[in-house]
N, C-alpha and C. Protein backbone atom coordinates (compact mmCIF):
# COMPACT_ATOMS: atom_id res chain seq x y z
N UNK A 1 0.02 36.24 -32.64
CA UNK A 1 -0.48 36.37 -34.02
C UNK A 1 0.33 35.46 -34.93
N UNK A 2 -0.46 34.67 -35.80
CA UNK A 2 0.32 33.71 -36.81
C UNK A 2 1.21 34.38 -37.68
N UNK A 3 2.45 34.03 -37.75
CA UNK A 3 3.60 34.43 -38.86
C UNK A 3 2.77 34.36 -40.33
N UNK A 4 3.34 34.94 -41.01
CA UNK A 4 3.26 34.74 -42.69
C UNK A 4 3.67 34.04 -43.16
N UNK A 5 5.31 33.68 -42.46
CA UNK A 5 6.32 32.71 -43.07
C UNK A 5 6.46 31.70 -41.79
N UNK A 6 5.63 30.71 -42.16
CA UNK A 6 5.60 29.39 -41.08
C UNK A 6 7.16 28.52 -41.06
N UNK A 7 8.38 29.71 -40.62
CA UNK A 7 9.71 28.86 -40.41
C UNK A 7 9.88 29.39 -39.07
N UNK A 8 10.64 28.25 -38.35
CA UNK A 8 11.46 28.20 -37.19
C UNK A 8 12.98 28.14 -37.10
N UNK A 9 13.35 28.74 -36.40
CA UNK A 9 15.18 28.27 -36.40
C UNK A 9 15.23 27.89 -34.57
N UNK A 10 16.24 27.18 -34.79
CA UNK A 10 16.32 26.70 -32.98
C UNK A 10 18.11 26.92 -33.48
N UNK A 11 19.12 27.48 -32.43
CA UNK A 11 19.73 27.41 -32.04
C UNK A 11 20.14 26.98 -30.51
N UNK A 12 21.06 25.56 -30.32
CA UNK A 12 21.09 25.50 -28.69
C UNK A 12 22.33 24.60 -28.83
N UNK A 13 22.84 25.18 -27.77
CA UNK A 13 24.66 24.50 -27.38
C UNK A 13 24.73 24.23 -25.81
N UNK A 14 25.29 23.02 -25.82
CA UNK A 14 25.39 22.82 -24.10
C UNK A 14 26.66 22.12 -24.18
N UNK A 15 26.71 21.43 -22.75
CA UNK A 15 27.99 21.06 -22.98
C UNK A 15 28.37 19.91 -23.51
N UNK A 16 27.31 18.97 -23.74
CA UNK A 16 26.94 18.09 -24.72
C UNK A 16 26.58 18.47 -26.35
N UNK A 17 25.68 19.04 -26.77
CA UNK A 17 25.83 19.04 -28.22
C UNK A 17 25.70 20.61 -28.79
N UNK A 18 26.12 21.12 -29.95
CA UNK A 18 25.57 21.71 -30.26
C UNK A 18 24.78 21.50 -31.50
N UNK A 19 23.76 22.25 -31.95
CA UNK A 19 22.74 22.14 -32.45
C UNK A 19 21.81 23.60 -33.42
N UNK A 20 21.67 23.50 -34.55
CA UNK A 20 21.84 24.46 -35.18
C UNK A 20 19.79 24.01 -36.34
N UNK A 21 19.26 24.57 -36.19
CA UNK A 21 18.15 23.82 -36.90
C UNK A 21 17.04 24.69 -37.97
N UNK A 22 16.82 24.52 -38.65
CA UNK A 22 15.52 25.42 -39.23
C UNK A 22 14.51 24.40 -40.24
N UNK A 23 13.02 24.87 -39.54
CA UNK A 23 12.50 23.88 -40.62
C UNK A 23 11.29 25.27 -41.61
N UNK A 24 10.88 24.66 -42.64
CA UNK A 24 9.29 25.74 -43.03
C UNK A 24 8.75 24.29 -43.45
N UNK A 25 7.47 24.95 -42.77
CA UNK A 25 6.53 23.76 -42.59
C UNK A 25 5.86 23.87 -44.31
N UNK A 26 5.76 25.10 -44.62
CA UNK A 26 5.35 24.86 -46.31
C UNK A 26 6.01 24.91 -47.53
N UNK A 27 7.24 23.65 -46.65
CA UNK A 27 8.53 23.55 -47.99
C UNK A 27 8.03 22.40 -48.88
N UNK A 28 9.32 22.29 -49.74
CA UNK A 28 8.47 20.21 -50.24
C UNK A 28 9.08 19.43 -49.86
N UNK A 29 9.52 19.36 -48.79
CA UNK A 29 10.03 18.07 -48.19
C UNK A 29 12.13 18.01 -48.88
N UNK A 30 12.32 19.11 -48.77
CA UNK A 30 13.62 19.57 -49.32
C UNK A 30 14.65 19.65 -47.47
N UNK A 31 15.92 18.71 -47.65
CA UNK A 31 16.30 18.44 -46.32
C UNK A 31 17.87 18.39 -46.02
N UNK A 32 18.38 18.83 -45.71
CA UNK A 32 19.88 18.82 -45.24
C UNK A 32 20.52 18.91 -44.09
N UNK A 33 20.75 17.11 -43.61
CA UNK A 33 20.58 16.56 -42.01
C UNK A 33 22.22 15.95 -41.97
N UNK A 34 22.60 16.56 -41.00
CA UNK A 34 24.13 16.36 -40.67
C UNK A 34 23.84 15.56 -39.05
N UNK A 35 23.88 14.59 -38.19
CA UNK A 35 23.84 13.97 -37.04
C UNK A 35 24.87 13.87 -36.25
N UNK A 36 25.67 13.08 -37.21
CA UNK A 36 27.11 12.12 -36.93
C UNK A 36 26.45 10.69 -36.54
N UNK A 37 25.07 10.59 -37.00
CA UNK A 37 25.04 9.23 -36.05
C UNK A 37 23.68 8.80 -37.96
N UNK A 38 24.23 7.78 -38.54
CA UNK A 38 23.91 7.68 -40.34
C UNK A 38 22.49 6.99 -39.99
N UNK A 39 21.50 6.42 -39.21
CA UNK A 39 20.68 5.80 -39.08
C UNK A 39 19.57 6.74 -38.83
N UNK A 40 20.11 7.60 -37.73
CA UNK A 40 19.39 8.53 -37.07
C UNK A 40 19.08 9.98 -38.69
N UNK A 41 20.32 10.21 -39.34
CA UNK A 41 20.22 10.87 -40.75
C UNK A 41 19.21 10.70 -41.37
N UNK A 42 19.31 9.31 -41.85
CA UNK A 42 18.30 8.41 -42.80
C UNK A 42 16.33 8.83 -42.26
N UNK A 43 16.30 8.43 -41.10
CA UNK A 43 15.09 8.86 -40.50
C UNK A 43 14.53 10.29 -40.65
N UNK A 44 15.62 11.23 -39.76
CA UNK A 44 15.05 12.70 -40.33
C UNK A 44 14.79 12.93 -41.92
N UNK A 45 15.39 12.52 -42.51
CA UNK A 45 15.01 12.87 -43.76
C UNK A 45 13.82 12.22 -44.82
N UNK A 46 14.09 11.24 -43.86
CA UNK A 46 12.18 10.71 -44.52
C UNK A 46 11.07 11.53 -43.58
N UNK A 47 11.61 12.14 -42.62
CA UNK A 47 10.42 12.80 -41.98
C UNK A 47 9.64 14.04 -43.21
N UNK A 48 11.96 14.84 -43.30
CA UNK A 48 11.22 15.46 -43.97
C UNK A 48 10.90 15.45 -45.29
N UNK A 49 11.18 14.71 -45.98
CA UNK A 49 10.52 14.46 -47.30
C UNK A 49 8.98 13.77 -47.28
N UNK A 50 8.43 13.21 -46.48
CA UNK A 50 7.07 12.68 -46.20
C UNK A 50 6.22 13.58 -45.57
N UNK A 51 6.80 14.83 -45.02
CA UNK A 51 5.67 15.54 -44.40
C UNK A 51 5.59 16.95 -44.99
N UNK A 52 6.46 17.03 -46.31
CA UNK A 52 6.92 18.45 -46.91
C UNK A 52 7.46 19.21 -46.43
N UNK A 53 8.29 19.03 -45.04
CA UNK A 53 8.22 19.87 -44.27
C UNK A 53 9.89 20.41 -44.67
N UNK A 54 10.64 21.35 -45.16
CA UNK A 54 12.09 21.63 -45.46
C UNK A 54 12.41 21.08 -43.64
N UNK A 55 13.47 20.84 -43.76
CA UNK A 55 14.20 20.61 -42.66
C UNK A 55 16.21 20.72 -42.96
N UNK A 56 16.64 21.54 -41.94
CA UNK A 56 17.77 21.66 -41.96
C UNK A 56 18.69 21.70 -40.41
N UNK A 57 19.23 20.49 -40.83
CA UNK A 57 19.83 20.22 -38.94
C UNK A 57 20.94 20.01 -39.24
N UNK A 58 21.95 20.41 -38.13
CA UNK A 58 23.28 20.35 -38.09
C UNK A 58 23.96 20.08 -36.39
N UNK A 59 24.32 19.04 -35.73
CA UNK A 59 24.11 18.43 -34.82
C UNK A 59 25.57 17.88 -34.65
N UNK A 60 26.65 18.71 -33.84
CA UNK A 60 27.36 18.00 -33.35
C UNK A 60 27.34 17.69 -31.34
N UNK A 61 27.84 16.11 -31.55
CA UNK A 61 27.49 15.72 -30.17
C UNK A 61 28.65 14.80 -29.65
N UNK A 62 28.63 14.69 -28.46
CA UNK A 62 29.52 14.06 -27.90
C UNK A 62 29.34 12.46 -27.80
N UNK A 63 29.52 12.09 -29.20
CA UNK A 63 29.52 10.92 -29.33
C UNK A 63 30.20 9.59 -29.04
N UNK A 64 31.57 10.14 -28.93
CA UNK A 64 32.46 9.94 -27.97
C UNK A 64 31.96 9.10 -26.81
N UNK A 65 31.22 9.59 -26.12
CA UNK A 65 30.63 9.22 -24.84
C UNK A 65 29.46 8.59 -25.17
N UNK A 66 28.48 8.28 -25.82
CA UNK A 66 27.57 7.74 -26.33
C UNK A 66 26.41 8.19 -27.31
N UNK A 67 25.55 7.94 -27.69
CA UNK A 67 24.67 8.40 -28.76
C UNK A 67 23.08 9.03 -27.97
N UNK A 68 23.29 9.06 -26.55
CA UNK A 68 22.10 9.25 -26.25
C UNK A 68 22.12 10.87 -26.10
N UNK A 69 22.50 11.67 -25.90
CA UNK A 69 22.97 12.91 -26.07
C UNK A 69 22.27 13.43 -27.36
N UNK A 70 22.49 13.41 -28.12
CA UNK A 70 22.55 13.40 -29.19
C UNK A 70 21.74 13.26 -30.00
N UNK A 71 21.12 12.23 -29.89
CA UNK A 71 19.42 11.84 -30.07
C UNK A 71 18.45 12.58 -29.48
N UNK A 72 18.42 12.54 -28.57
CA UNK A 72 17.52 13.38 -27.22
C UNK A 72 17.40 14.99 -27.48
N UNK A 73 18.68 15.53 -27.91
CA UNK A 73 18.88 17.08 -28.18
C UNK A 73 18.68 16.98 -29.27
N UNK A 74 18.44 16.36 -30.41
CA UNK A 74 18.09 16.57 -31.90
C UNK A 74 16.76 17.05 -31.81
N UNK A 75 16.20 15.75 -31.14
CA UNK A 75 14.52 15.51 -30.85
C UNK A 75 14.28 16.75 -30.17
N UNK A 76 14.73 17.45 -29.37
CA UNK A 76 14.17 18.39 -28.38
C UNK A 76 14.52 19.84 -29.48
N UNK A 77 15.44 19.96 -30.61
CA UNK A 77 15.21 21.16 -31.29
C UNK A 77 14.41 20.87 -32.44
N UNK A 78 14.45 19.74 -32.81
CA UNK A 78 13.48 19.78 -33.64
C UNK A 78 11.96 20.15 -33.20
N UNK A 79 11.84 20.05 -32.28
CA UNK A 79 10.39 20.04 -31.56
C UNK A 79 10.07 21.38 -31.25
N UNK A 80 11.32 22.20 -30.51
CA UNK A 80 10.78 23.61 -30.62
C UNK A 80 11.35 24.14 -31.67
N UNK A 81 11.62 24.07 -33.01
CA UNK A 81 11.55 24.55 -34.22
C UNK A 81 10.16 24.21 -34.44
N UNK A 82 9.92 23.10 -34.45
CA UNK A 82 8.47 23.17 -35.37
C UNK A 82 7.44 24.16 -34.43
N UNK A 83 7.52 23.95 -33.29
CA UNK A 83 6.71 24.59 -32.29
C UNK A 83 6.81 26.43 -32.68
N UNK A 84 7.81 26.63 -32.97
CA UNK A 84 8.06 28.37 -32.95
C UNK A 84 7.44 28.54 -34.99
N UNK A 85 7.66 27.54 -35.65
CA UNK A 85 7.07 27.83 -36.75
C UNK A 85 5.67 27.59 -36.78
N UNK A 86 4.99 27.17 -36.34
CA UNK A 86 3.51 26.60 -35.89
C UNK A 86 3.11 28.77 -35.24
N UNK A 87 3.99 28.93 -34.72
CA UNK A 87 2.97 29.95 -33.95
C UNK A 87 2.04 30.01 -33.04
N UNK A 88 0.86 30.50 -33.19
CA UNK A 88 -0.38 30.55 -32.16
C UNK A 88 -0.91 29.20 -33.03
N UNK A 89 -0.81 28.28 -33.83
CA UNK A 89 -1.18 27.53 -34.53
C UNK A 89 -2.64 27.79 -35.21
N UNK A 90 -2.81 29.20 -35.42
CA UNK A 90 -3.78 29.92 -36.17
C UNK A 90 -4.61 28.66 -37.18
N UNK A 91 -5.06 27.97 -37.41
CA UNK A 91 -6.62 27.74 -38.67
C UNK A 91 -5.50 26.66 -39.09
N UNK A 92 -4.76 25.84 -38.25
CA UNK A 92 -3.89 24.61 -38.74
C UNK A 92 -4.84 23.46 -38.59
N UNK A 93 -4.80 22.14 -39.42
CA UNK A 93 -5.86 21.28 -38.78
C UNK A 93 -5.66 20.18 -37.66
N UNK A 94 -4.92 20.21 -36.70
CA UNK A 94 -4.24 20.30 -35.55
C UNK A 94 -4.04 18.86 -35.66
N UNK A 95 -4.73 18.10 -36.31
CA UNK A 95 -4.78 16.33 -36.16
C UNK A 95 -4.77 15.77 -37.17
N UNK A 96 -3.60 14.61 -37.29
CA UNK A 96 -3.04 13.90 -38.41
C UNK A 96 -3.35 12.64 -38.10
N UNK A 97 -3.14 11.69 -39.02
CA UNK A 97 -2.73 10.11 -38.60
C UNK A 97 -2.52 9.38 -40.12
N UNK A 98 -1.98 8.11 -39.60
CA UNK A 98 -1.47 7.75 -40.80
C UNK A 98 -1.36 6.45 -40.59
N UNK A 99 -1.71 5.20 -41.17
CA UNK A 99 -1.68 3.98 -41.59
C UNK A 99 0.09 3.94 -42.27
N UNK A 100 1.25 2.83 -41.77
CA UNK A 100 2.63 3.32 -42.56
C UNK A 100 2.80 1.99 -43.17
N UNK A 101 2.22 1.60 -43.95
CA UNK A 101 2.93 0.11 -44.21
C UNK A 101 4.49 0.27 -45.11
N UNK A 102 5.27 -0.94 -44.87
CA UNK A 102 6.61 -1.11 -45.48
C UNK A 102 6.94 -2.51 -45.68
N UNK A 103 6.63 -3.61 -46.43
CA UNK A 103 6.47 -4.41 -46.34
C UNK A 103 6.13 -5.35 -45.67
N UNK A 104 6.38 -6.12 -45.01
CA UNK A 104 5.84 -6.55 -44.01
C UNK A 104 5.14 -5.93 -42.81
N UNK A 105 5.70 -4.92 -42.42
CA UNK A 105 5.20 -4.33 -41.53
C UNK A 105 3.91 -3.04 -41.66
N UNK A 106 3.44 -2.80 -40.41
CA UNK A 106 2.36 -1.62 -41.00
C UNK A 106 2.24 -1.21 -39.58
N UNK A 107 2.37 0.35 -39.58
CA UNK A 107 2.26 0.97 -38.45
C UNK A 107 1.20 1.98 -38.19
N UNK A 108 0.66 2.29 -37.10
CA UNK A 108 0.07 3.53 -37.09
C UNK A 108 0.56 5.30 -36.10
N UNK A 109 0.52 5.44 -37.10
CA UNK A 109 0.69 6.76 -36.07
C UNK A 109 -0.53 7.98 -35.97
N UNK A 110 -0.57 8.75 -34.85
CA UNK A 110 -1.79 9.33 -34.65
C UNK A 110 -1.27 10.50 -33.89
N UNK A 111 -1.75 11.58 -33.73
CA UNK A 111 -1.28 13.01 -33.23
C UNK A 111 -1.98 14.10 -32.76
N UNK A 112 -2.07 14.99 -32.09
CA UNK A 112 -2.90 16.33 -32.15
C UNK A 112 -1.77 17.23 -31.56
N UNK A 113 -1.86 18.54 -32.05
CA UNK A 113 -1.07 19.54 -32.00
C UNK A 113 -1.83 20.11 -30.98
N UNK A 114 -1.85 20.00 -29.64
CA UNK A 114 -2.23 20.17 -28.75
C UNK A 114 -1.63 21.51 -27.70
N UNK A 115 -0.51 21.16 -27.60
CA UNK A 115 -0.08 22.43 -26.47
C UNK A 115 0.44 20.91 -25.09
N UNK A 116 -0.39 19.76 -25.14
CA UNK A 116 -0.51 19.23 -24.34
C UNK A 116 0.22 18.06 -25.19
N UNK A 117 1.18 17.96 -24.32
CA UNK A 117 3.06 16.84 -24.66
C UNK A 117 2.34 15.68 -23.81
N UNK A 118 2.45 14.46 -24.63
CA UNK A 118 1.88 13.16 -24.50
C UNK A 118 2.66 11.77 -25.75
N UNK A 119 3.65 10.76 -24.87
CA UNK A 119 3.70 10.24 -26.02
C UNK A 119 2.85 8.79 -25.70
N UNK A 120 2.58 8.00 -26.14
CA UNK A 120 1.98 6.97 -25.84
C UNK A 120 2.62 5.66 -27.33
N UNK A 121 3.93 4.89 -26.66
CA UNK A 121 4.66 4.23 -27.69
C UNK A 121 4.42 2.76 -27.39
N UNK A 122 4.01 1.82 -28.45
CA UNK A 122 3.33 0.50 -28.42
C UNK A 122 4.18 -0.12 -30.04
N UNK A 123 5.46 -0.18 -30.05
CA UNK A 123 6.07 -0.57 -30.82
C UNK A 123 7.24 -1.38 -30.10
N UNK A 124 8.24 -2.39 -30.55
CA UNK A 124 9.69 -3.03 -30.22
C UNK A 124 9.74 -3.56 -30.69
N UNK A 125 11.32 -3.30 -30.76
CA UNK A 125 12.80 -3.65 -32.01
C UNK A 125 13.09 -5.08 -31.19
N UNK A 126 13.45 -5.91 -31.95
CA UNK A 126 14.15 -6.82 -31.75
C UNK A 126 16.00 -7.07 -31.90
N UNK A 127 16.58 -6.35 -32.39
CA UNK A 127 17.70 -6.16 -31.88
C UNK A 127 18.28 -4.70 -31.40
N UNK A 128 19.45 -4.78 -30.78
CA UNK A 128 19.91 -3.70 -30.18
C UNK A 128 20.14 -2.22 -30.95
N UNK A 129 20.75 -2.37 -32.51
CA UNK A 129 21.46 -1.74 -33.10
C UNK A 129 20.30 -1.49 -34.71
N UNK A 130 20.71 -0.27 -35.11
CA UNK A 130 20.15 -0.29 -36.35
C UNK A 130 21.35 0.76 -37.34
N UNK A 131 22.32 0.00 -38.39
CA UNK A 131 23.65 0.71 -37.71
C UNK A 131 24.09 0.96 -36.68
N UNK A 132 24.71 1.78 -36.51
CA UNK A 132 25.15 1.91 -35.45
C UNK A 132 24.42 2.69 -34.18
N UNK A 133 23.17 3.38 -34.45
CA UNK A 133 21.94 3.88 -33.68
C UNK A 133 22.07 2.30 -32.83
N UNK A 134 21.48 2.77 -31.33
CA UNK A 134 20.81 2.26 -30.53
C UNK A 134 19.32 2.33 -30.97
N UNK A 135 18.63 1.09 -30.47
CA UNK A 135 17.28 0.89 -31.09
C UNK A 135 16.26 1.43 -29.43
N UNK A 136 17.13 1.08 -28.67
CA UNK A 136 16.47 1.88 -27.61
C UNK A 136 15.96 3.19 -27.33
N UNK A 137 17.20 4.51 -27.99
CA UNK A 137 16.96 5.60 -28.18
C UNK A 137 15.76 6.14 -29.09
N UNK A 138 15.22 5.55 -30.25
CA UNK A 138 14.28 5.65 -30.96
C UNK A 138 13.10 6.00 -30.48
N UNK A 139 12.27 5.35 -29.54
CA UNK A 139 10.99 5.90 -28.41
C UNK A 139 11.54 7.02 -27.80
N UNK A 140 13.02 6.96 -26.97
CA UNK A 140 12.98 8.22 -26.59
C UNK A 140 13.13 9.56 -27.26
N UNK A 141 13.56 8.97 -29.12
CA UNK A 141 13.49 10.28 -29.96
C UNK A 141 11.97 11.12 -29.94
N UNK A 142 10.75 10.15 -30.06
CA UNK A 142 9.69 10.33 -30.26
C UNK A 142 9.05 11.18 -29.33
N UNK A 143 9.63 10.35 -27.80
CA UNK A 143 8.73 10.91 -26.47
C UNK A 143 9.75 12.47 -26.36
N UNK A 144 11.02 13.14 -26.78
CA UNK A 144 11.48 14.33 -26.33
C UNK A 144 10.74 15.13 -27.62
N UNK A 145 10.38 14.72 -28.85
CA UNK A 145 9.78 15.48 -29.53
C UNK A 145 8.18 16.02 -29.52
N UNK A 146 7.70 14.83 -29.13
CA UNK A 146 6.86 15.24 -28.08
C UNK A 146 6.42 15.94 -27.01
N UNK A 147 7.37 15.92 -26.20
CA UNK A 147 7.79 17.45 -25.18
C UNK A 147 7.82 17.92 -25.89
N UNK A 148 8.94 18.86 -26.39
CA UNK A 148 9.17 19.75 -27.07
C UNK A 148 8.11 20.62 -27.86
N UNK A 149 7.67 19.84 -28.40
CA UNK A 149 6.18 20.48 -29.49
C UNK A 149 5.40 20.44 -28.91
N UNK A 150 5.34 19.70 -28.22
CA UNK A 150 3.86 20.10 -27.28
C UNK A 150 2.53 19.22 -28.36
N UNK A 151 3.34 18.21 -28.39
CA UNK A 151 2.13 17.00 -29.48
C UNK A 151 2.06 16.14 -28.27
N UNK A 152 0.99 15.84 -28.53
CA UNK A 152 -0.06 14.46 -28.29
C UNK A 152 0.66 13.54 -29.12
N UNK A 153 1.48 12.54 -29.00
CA UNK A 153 1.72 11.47 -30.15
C UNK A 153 1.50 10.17 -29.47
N UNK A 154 0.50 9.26 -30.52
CA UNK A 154 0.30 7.92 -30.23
C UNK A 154 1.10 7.03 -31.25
N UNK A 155 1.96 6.14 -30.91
CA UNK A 155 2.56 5.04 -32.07
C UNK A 155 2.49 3.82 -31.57
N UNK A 156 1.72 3.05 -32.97
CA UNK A 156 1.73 1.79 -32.87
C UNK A 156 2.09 1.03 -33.80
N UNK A 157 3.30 -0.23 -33.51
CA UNK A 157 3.26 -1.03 -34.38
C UNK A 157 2.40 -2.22 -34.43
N UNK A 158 1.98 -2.31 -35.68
CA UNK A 158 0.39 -3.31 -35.65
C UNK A 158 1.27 -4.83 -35.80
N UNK A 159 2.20 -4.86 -36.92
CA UNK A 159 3.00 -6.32 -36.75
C UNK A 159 4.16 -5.64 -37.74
N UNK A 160 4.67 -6.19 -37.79
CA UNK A 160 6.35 -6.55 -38.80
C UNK A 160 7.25 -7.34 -37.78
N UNK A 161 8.30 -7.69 -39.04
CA UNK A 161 9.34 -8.41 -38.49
C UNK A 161 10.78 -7.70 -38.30
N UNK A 162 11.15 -6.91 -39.38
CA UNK A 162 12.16 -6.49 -40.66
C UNK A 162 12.46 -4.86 -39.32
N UNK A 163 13.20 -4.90 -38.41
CA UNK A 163 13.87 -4.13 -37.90
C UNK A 163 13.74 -2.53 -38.55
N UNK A 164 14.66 -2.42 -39.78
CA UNK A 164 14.76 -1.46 -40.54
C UNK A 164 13.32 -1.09 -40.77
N UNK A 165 12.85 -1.65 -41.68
CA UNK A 165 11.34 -1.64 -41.59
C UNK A 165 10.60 -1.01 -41.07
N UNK A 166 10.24 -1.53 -39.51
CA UNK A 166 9.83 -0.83 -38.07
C UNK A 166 10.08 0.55 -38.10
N UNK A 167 11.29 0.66 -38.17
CA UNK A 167 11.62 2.45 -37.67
C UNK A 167 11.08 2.90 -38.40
N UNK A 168 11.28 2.92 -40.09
CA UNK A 168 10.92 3.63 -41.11
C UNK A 168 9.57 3.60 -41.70
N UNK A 169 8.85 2.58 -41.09
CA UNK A 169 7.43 2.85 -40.86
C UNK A 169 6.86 4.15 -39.66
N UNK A 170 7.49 3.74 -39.05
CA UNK A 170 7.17 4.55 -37.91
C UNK A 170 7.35 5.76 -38.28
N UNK A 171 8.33 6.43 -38.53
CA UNK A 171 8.97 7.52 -39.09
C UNK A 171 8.56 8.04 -40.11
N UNK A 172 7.97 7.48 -41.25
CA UNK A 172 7.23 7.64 -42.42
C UNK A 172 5.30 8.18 -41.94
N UNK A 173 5.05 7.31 -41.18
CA UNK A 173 3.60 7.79 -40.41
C UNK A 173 3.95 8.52 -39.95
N UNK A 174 4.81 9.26 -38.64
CA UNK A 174 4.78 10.31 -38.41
C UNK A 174 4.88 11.57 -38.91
N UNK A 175 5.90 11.42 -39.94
CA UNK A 175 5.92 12.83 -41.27
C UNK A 175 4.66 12.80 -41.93
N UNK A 176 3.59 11.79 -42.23
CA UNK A 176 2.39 12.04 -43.10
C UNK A 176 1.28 12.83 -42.45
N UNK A 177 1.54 12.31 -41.04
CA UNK A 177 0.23 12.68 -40.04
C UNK A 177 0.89 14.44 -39.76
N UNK A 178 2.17 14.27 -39.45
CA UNK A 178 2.35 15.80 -39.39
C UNK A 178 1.98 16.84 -40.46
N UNK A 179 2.08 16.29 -41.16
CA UNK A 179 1.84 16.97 -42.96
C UNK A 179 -0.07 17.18 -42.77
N UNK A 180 -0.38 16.29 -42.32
CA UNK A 180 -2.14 16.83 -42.54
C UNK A 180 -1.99 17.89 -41.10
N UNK A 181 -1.69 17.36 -40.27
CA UNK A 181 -1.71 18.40 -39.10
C UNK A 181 -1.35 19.78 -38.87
N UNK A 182 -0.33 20.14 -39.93
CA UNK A 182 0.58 21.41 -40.12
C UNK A 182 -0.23 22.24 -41.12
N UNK A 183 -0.89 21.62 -41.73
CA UNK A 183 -1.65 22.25 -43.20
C UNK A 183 -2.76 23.19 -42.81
N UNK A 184 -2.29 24.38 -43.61
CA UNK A 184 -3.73 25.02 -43.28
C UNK A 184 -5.28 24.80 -43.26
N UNK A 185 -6.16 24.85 -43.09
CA UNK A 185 -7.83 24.58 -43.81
C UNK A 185 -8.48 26.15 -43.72
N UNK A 186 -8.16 26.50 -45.30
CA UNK A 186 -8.64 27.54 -45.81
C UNK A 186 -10.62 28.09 -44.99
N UNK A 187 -10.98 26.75 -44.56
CA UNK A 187 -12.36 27.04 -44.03
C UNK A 187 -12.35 27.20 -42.66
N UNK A 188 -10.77 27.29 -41.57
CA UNK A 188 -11.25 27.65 -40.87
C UNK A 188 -10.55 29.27 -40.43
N UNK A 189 -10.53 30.08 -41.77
CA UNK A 189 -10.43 31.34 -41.83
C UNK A 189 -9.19 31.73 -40.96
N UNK A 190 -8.55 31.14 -40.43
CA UNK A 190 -7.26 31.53 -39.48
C UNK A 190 -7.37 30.91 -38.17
N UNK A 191 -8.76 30.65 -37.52
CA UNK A 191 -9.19 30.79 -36.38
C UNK A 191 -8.41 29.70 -35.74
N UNK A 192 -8.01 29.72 -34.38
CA UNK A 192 -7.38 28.62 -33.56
C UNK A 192 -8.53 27.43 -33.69
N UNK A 193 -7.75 26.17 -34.05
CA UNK A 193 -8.70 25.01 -33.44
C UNK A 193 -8.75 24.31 -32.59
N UNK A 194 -9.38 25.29 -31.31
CA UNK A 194 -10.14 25.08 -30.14
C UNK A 194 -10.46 25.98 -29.83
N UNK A 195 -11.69 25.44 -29.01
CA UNK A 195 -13.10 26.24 -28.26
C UNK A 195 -12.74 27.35 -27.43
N UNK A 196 -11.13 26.74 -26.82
CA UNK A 196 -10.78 27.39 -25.43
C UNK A 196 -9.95 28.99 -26.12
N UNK A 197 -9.83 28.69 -27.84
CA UNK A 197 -9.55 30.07 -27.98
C UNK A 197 -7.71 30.00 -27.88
N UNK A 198 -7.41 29.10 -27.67
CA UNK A 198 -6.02 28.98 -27.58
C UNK A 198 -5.30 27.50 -27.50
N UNK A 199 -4.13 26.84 -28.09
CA UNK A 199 -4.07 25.30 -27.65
C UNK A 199 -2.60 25.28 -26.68
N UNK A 200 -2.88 24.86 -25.73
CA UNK A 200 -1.73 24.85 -24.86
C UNK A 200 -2.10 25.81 -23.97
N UNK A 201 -1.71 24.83 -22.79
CA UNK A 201 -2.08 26.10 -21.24
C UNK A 201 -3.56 26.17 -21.17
């Protein structure tokens, strides 16, 4: 049965990071993102200011040893936070997308709140680093959040040049498309959207 109050909290500690999270999907985009890693910061918080979604993460990791840790376990609580605030995803309109332009560049992103984890990534960075973020880890932020939530996500970059750019296109389409996807539609009375009566499984 759908919550009243569409928030999630994820708590998870391993021996790599711990990880502390809560989002409400019908905040205004109000966000307080601790990483240790300032690139990876910058991103969550355009997620959540572009998709309304409150977001509150607190993420220490063994950085020490590298940044992939770290990234990977952000992505994977963020994903079942949103997933446990979603619910049975009761009368949500399950599918977003979004055109992201940022100057030069223009991206698309596309989604369905499916049950069924799919990433399909058609974007690359031209250098290694964005700060101090690895530019490699970035797809794999996308594809563990993906697991996690149990989204369908398609990303494409159509052209740019501008590195910075890239991500924050990318990142910017994905918070918009989530934002139509998370939103209720008062017309479909609560009801799950799908036939099968349930999404996922």
């Amino acid at each position: 049965m759908q919550k009243t109050a569409r928030t999630g909290t994820i708590e998870r500690k391993t021996a790599e990071t711990e990880i502390a999270i809560t989002v409400n999907l019908d905040g205004t985009g109000a966000y307080d993102i601790s990483t240790g890693i300032g690139f990876l910061d910058h991103m969550v918080e355009q997620f959540s200011k572009h998709s309304l979604i409150d977001v509150s993460m607190k993420v220490v990791g063994d950085l020490h040893v590298d940044q992939h840790h770290t990234t990977e376990d952000s992505a994977i609580a963020l994903g079942q936070a949103l997933s446990d605030a979603l619910g049975d995803k009761a009368g949500i309109g399950r599918y977003g997308s979004a055109y992201s332009p940022m100057d030069e560049t223009l991206a698309r992103v596309a989604l369905d709140i499916s049950g069924r984890p799919y990433c399909v990534w058609n974007a690359q960075f031209s250098q290694e680093k964005l700060g101090e973020w690895d530019t490699e880890l970035i797809r794999h932020w996308f594809e563990s959040i993906a697991q996690s939530a149990g989204i369908t996500l398609h990303i494409e970059l159509l052209y740019g040049e501008n590195n910075h750019h890239i991500c924050e296109a990318i990142y910017k389409g994905f918070a918009r498309a989530m934002r139509t996807a998370v939103e209720q539609d008062q017309r479909k009375a609560g009801a799950i959207p799908s036939t099968k009566g349930q999404l996922g499984g």
